[in-house]
Every structure is written in structure tokens, then in C-alpha cells.
Protein backbone atom coordinates (compact mmCIF):
# COMPACT_ATOMS: atom_id res chain seq x y z
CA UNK A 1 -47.52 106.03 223.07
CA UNK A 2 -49.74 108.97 222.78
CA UNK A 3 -48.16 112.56 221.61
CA UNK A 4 -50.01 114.24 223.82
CA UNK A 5 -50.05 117.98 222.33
CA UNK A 6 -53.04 116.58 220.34
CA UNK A 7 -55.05 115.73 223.17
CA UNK A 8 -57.75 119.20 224.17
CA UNK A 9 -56.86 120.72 227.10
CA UNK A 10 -56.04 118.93 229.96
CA UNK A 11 -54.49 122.26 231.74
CA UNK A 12 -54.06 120.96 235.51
CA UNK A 13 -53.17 117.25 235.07
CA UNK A 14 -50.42 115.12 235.15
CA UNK A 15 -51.09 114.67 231.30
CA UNK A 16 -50.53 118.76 230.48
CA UNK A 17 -47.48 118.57 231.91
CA UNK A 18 -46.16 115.87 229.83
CA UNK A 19 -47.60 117.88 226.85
CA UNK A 20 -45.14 120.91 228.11
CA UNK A 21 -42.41 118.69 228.56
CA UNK A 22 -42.48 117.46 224.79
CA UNK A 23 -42.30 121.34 223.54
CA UNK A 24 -38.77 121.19 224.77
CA UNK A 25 -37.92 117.70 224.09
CA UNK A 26 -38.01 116.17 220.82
CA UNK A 27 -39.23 112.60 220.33
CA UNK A 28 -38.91 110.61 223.58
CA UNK A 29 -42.18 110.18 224.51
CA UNK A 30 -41.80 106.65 225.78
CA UNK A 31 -39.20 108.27 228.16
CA UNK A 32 -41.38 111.61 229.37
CA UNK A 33 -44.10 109.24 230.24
CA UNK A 34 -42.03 107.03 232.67
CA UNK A 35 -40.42 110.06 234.24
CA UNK A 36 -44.04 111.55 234.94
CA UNK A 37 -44.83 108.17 236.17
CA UNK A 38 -41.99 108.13 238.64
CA UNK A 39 -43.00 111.57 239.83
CA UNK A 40 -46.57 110.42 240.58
CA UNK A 41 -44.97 106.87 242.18
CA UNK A 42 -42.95 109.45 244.35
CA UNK A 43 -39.81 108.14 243.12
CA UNK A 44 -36.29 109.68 242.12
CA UNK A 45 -35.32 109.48 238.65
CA UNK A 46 -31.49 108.59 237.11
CA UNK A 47 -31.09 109.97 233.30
CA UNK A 48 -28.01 108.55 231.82
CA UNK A 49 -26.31 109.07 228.75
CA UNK A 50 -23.47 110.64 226.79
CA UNK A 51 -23.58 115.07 227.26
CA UNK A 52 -25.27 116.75 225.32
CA UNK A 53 -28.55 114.79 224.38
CA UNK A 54 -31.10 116.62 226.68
CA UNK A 55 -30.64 114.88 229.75
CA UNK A 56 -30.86 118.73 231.78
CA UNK A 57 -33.33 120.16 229.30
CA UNK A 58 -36.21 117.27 229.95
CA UNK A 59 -35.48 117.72 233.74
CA UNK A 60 -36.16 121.32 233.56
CA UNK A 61 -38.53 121.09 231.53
CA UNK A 62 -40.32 119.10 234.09
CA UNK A 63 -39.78 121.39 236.79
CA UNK A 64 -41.09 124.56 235.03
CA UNK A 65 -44.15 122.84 233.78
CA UNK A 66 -44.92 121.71 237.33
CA UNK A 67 -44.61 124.77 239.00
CA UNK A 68 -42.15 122.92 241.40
CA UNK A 69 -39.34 125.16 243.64
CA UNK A 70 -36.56 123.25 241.92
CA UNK A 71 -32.38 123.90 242.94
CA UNK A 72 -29.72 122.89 240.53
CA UNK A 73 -25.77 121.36 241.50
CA UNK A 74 -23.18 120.75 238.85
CA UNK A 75 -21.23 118.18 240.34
CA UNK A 76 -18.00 118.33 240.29
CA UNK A 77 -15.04 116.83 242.57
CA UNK A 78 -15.05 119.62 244.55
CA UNK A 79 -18.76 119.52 246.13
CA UNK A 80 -18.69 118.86 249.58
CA UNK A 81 -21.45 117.52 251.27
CA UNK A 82 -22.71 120.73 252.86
CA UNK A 83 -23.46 122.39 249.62
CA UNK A 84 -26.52 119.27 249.36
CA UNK A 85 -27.60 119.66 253.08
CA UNK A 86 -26.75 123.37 254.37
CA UNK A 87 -24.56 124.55 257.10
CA UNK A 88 -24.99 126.70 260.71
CA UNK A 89 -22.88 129.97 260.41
CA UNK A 90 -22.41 131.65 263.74
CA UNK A 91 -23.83 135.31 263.55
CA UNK A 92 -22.04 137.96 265.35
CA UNK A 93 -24.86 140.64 265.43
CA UNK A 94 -26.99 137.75 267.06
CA UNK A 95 -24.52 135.65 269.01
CA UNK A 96 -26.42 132.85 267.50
CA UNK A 97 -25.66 129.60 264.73
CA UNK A 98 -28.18 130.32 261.80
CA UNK A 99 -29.14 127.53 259.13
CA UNK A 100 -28.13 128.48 255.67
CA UNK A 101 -30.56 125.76 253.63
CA UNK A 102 -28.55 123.89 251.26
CA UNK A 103 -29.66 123.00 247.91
CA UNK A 104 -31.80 119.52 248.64
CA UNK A 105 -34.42 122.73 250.10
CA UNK A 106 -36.82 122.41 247.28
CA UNK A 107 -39.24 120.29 245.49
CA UNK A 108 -36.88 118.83 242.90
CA UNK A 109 -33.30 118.88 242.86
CA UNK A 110 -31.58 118.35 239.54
CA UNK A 111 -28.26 116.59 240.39
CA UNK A 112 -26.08 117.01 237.05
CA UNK A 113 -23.60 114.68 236.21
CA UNK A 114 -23.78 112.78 239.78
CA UNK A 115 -21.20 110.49 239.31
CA UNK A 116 -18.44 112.82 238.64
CA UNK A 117 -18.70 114.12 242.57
CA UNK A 118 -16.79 112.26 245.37
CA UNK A 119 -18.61 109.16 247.26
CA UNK A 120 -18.58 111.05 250.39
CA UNK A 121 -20.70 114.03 248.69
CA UNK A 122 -22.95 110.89 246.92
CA UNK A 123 -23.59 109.79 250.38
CA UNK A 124 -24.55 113.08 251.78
CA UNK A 125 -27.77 112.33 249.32
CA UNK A 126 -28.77 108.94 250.35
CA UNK A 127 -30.46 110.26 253.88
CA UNK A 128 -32.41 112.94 252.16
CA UNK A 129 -33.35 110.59 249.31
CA UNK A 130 -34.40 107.91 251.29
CA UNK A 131 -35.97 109.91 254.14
CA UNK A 132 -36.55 113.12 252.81
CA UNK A 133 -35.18 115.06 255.82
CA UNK A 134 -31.07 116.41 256.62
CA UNK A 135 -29.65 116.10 259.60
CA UNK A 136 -27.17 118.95 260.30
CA UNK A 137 -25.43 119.91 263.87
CA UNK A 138 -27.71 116.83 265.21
CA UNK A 139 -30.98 119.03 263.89
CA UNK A 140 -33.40 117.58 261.36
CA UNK A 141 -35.25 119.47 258.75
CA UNK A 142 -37.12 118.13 256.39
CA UNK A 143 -37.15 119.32 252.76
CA UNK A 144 -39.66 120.59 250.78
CA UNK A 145 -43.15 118.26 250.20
CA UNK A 146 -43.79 116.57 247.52
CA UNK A 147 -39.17 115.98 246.81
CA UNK A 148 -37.69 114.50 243.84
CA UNK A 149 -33.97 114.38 243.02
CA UNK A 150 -33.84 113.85 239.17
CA UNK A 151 -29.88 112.88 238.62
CA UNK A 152 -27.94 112.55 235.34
CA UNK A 153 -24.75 110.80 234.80
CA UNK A 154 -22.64 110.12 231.84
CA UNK A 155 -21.87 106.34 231.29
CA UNK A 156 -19.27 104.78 233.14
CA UNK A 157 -15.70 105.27 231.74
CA UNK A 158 -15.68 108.78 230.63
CA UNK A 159 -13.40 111.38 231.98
CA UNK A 160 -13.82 112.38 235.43
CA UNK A 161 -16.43 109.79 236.34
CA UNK A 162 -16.53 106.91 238.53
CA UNK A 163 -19.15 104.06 239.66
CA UNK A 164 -22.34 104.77 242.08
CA UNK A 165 -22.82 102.80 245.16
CA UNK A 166 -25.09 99.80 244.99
CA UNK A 167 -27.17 101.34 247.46
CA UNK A 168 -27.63 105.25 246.22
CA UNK A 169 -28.48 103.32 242.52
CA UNK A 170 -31.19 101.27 244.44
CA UNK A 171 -32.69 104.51 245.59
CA UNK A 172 -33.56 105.44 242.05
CA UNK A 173 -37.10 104.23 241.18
CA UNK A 174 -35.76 104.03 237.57
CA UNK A 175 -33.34 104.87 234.91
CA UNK A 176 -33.77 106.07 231.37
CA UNK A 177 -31.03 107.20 228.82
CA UNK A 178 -32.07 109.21 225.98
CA UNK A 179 -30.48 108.34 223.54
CA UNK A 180 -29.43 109.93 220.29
CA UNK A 181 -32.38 111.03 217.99
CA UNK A 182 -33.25 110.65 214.70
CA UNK A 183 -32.62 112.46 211.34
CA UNK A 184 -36.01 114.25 211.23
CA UNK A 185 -35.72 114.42 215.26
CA UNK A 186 -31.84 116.49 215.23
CA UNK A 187 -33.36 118.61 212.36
CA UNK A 188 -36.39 120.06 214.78
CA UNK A 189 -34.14 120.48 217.51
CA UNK A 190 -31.74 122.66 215.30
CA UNK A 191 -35.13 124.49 214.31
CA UNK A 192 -36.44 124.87 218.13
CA UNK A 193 -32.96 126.04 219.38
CA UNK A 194 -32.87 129.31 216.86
CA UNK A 195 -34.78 130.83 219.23
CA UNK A 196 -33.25 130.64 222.61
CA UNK A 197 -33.15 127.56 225.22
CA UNK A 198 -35.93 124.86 224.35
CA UNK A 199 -36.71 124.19 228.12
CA UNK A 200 -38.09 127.82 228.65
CA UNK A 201 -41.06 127.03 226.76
CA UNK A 202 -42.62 124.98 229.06
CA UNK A 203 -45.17 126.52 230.81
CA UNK A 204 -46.45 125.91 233.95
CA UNK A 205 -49.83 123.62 234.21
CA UNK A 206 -49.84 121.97 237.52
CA UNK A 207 -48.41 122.54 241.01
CA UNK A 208 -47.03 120.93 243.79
CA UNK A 209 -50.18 120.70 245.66
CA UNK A 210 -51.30 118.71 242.49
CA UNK A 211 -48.80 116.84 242.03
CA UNK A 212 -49.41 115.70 245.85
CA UNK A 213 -52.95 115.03 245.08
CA UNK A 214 -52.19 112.65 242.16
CA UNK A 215 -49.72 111.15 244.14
CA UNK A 216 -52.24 109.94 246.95
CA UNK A 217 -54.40 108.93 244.17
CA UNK A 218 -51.79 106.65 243.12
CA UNK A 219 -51.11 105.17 245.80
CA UNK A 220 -54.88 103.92 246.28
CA UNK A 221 -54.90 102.32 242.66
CA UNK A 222 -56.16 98.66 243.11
CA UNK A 223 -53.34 95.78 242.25
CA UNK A 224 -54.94 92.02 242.23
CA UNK A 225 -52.75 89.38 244.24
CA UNK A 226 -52.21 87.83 240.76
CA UNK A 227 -50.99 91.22 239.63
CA UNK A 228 -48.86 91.23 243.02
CA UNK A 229 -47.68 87.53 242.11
CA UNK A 230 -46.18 88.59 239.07
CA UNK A 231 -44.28 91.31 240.30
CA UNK A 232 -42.94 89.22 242.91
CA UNK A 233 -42.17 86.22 239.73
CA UNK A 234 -40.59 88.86 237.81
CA UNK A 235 -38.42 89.95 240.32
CA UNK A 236 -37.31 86.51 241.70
CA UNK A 237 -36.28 85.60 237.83
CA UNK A 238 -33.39 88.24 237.83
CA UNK A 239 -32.51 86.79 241.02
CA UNK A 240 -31.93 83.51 239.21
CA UNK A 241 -30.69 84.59 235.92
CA UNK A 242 -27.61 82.88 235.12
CA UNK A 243 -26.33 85.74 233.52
CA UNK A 244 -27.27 87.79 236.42
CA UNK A 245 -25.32 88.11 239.43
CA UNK A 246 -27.23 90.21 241.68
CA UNK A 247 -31.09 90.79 240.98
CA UNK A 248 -33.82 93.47 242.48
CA UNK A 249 -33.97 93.65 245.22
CA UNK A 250 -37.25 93.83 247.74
CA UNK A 251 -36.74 97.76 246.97
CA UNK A 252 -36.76 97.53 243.47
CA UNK A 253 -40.15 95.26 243.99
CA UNK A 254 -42.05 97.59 245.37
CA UNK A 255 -40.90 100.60 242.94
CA UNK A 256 -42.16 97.93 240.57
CA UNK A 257 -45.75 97.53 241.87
CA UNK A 258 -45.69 101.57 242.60
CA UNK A 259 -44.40 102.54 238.97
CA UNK A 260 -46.80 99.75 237.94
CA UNK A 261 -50.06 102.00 239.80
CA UNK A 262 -48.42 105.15 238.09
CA UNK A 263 -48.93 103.78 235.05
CA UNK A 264 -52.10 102.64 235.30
CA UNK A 265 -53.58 106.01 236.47
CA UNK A 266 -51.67 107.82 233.63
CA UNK A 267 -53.76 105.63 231.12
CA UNK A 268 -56.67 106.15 233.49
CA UNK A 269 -57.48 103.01 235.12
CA UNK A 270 -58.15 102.25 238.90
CA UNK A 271 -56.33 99.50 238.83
CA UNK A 272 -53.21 97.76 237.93
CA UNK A 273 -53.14 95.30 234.33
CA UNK A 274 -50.15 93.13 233.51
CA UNK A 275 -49.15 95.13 230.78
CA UNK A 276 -48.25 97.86 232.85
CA UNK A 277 -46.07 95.94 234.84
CA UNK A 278 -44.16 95.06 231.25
CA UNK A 279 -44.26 98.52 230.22
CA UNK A 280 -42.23 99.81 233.16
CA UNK A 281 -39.84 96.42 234.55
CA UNK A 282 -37.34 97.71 232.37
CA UNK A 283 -37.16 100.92 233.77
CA UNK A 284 -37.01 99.25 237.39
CA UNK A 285 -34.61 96.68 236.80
CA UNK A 286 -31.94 98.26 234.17
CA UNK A 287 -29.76 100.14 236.89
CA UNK A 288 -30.31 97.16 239.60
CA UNK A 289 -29.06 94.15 238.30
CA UNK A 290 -25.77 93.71 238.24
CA UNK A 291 -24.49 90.98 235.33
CA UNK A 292 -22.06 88.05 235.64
CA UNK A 293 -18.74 87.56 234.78
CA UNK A 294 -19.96 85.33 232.06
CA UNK A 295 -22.02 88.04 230.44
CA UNK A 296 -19.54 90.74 230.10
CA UNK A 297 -16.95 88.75 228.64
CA UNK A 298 -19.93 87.87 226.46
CA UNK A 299 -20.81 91.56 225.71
CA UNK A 300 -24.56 91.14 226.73
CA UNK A 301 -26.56 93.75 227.56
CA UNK A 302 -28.86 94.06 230.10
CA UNK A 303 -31.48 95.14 228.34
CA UNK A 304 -31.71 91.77 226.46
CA UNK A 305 -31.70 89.95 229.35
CA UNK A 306 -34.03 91.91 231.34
CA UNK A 307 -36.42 91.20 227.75
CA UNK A 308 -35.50 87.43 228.05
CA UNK A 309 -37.50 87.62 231.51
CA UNK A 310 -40.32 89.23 230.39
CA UNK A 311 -40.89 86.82 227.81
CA UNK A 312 -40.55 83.86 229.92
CA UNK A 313 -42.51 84.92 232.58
CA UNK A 314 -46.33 84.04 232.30
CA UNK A 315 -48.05 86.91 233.01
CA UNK A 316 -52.13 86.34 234.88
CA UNK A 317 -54.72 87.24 232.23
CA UNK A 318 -57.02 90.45 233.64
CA UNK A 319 -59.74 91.77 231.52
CA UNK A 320 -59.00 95.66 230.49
CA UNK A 321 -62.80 96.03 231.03
């Protein structure tokens, strides 16, 4: 992948803002790049790892480099439901209900530790993921334009945590875990951090009415029925992976094809190679498939089996030219 604080200035595009991103984040440039494709693909983003390895630092990061109007929740067992979509309050100056916005209001909402809150709260964000829009006292409002809900979670099992829904997980275009870095990567981050938090010194290069503009640029990025074959192959092997008890569904398909477009206009192409189908299925598919009984008595990861279906999957030869 490219490091992309070599490249001259590129002040204004999607690429700038993945060059602000990596002055706060260390290393993990395979991982910026498929979160700024998921924001051009118009899709919500699941970070999940262990605290304390930059999951909220990335996704702020993000936000301040993008100019985006971005709310933050710690959740916690305690959130209830209106804190995500707002409330009416009567007013007794007025003699009138008045809104109070909630935090889903904004651009991107940074949902920390999302599985630690209770499923009724979790469900509270499915409409406005989904549809983009709250419905409260039977009155819709829709939230801000362009809206992306960037969650983290720490890994199943851990204090205070508990499983997401099959459907709220499907309504993630991908997930990512960060991972711990290296040697040389821990000793920059002790270096950056002398000097206050790393995620302030990303500086805004685009907007939301960019980010909008790329996004309809996107979504016009040619994909060849081959292209659209393979996709469709791809998904239908998790589907029948022994291993694999429940595969992608028709929802993770088509984040497929549109991560697939997002990465093909990040590299600058008009149209859609199978390559970057490979380079973002694992992405996709991670946090959908669910494995058998067979393979976690087994102890295999999905990872390895999502990379078993890449390999034996033919992918269409395209010329790059």
C-alpha cells in the first residue's frame, strides 16, 4: 500500500485525508485505506479489538480531517435509546413539545465500545443506520447528509460485553481490528504522544460536500458482468463452506461490489478489476459469516477460511489497461 504523506499535495481529496489520518495513526495503512473506502461506498464501519490500540484515535482522526460534524457515545449499560435518537420535552414558556436532537444528529457518529450497551439501545441504531432517518413521537427526521456510524467493540468475552445481533453486524459494510503494532511502530507512538493527543493533528482537507461528491462518483464506477459474476461466486462459496454455517448474505454482496468501486476510484480507475474485489472480501465477509460447530471445536479462524475462498475461486482476467 502506498504511505501516502509522500505523495505532493493532494489537499481536497479523499487521498489527503488518508494522509491526515496516518499523522495520528501509526502503521495501519492497509486498514486507513479500507475505512476511507467504506466512507466513499457510504458504508458504516465496525473497529474491533482489545482497548487501547487506537480504535477511537483513527475514528477521530477521520472525522477532523474531513471536516465532518461528528457526536461521540460511550456506551455503557445505562444508554437508553433516546440518548441515540433525541426526545420531545414539553416547554412551559411555549405550551409546546420541542425536539432535543440526539446524538445520531451529525455526519459521523463514533459509537465506542457498542457491544457493552443493552440490545434494546443496539436496536435504537439499526433504523437510523439502515435508513438514515429517527422516528420519534411518530415524527421522522432525518440526520445529517452524507452519515456514517463508525463503531468499536472489544472482542467477545471481555468484561461487560455481550454478542451483536446478526442483523445490526450485517449493517456494517466492514470490519477491521487493529491490531497490536510493531517494535519500531509502539516506539513512534510513545514519541508522537509526548506532545498531547495524536488525533488532534489531523487537519482538516476535505468536507462533507466532498465527501458527497466522491461518493456519487463512486457509485458511477463501471463493474463488468464478469466482475459482477465473481462477486456473486465469491459470495455463494461462503454459503457452501463446510466450515461455514451461515454465509453473506445478498447485503453483504452488494457492500462487496460497492467497497469493490471504492477501491477502484481510490487507486484511480473508472472501473472495477478483480483484484479489488480480493483486496476488500475480507473486510466484507469477516463479521458475516458465522462458522460451524465443526470449526470452533477445531479452533479455525475465519480469516483462513475466508483466504481458502479466495484462492479457490477463479477470478475473470480484465486488462488493468
Amino acid at each position: 500500500m502506498i504511505n501516502y504523506r509522500e505523495d505532493p499535495d493532494l489537499r481536497g481529496t479523499p487521498r489527503a485525508v488518508i494522509s491526515q489520518v496516518q499523522k495520528a495513526v501509526v502503521g495501519k495503512f492497509d486498514i486507513i485505506e479500507q475505512i476511507m473506502m467504506a466512507f466513499l461506498a457510504k458504508g458504516h464501519i465496525l473497529v474491533e479489538d482489545i482497548p487501547g490500540t487506537g480504535k477511537t484515535t483513527m475514528a477521530l482522526a477521520f472525522s477532523h480531517a474531513m471536516g465532518l460534524k461528528a457526536n461521540r457515545v460511550q456506551f455503557t449499560p445505562d444508554v437508553l435509546p433516546a440518548d441515540l435518537t433525541g426526545f420531545t420535552i414539553y416547554q412551559k414558556e411555549t405550551g409546546q413539545f420541542v425536539y432535543q436532537p440526539g446524538a445520531v444528529m451529525c455526519n459521523l457518529l463514533l459509537a465506542d465500545e457498542i457491544n457493552r450497551t443493552s440490545p434494546k439501545t443496539q436496536s435504537a441504531l439499526l433504523e437510523v443506520m439502515e435508513e438514515r432517518h429517527v422516528t420519534v413521537d411518530g415524527i421522522t427526521r432525518n440526520v445529517g447528509n452524507p452519515f456514517i456510524v463508525i463503531a468499536t467493540e472489544n472482542p467477545t468475552g471481555s468484561a461487560g460485553t455481550q454478542l451483536l445481533p446478526d442483523s445490526q453486524l450485517d449493517r456494517f459494510m466492514i470490519c477491521v481490528k487493529m491490531g497490536y503494532p510493531t517494535v519500531t511502530e509502539e516506539v513512534d507512538i510513545l514519541k508522537r504522544n509526548q506532545y498531547g493527543r495524536a488525533d488532534a493533528r489531523a487537519e482538516r482537507v476535505f468536507s462533507a460536500d466532498g465527501l458527497l461528491e466522491a461518493q456519487e462518483q463512486v457509485s458511477e464506477i463501471f463493474v463488468h458482468d464478469v466482475v459482477y459474476s465473481y462477486i456473486a461466486r465469491l459470495s455463494k462459496a461462503t454459503r457452501e463452506q463446510e466450515m461455514i454455517a451461515l454465509g453473506l448474505s445478498p447485503r453483504g454482496t452488494i457492500a462487496l461490489a460497492s467497497m469493490a468501486k471504492a477501491c477502484a476510484y481510490l487507486n484511480g480507475r473508472e472501473y472495477v478489476v478483480p483484484d479489488d474485489v480480493k483486496a476488500v472480501f475480507p473486510a466484507v465477509a469477516v463479521h458475516r459469516i458465522q462458522l460451524s460447530t465443526k470449526a470452533r471445536v477445531g479452533h479455525i479462524l475465519a480469516d483462513d477460511l475466508i483466504q481458502q475462498i479466495l484462492d479457490h475461486t477463479t477470478a475473470p482476467s480484465i486488462s488493468k489497461k
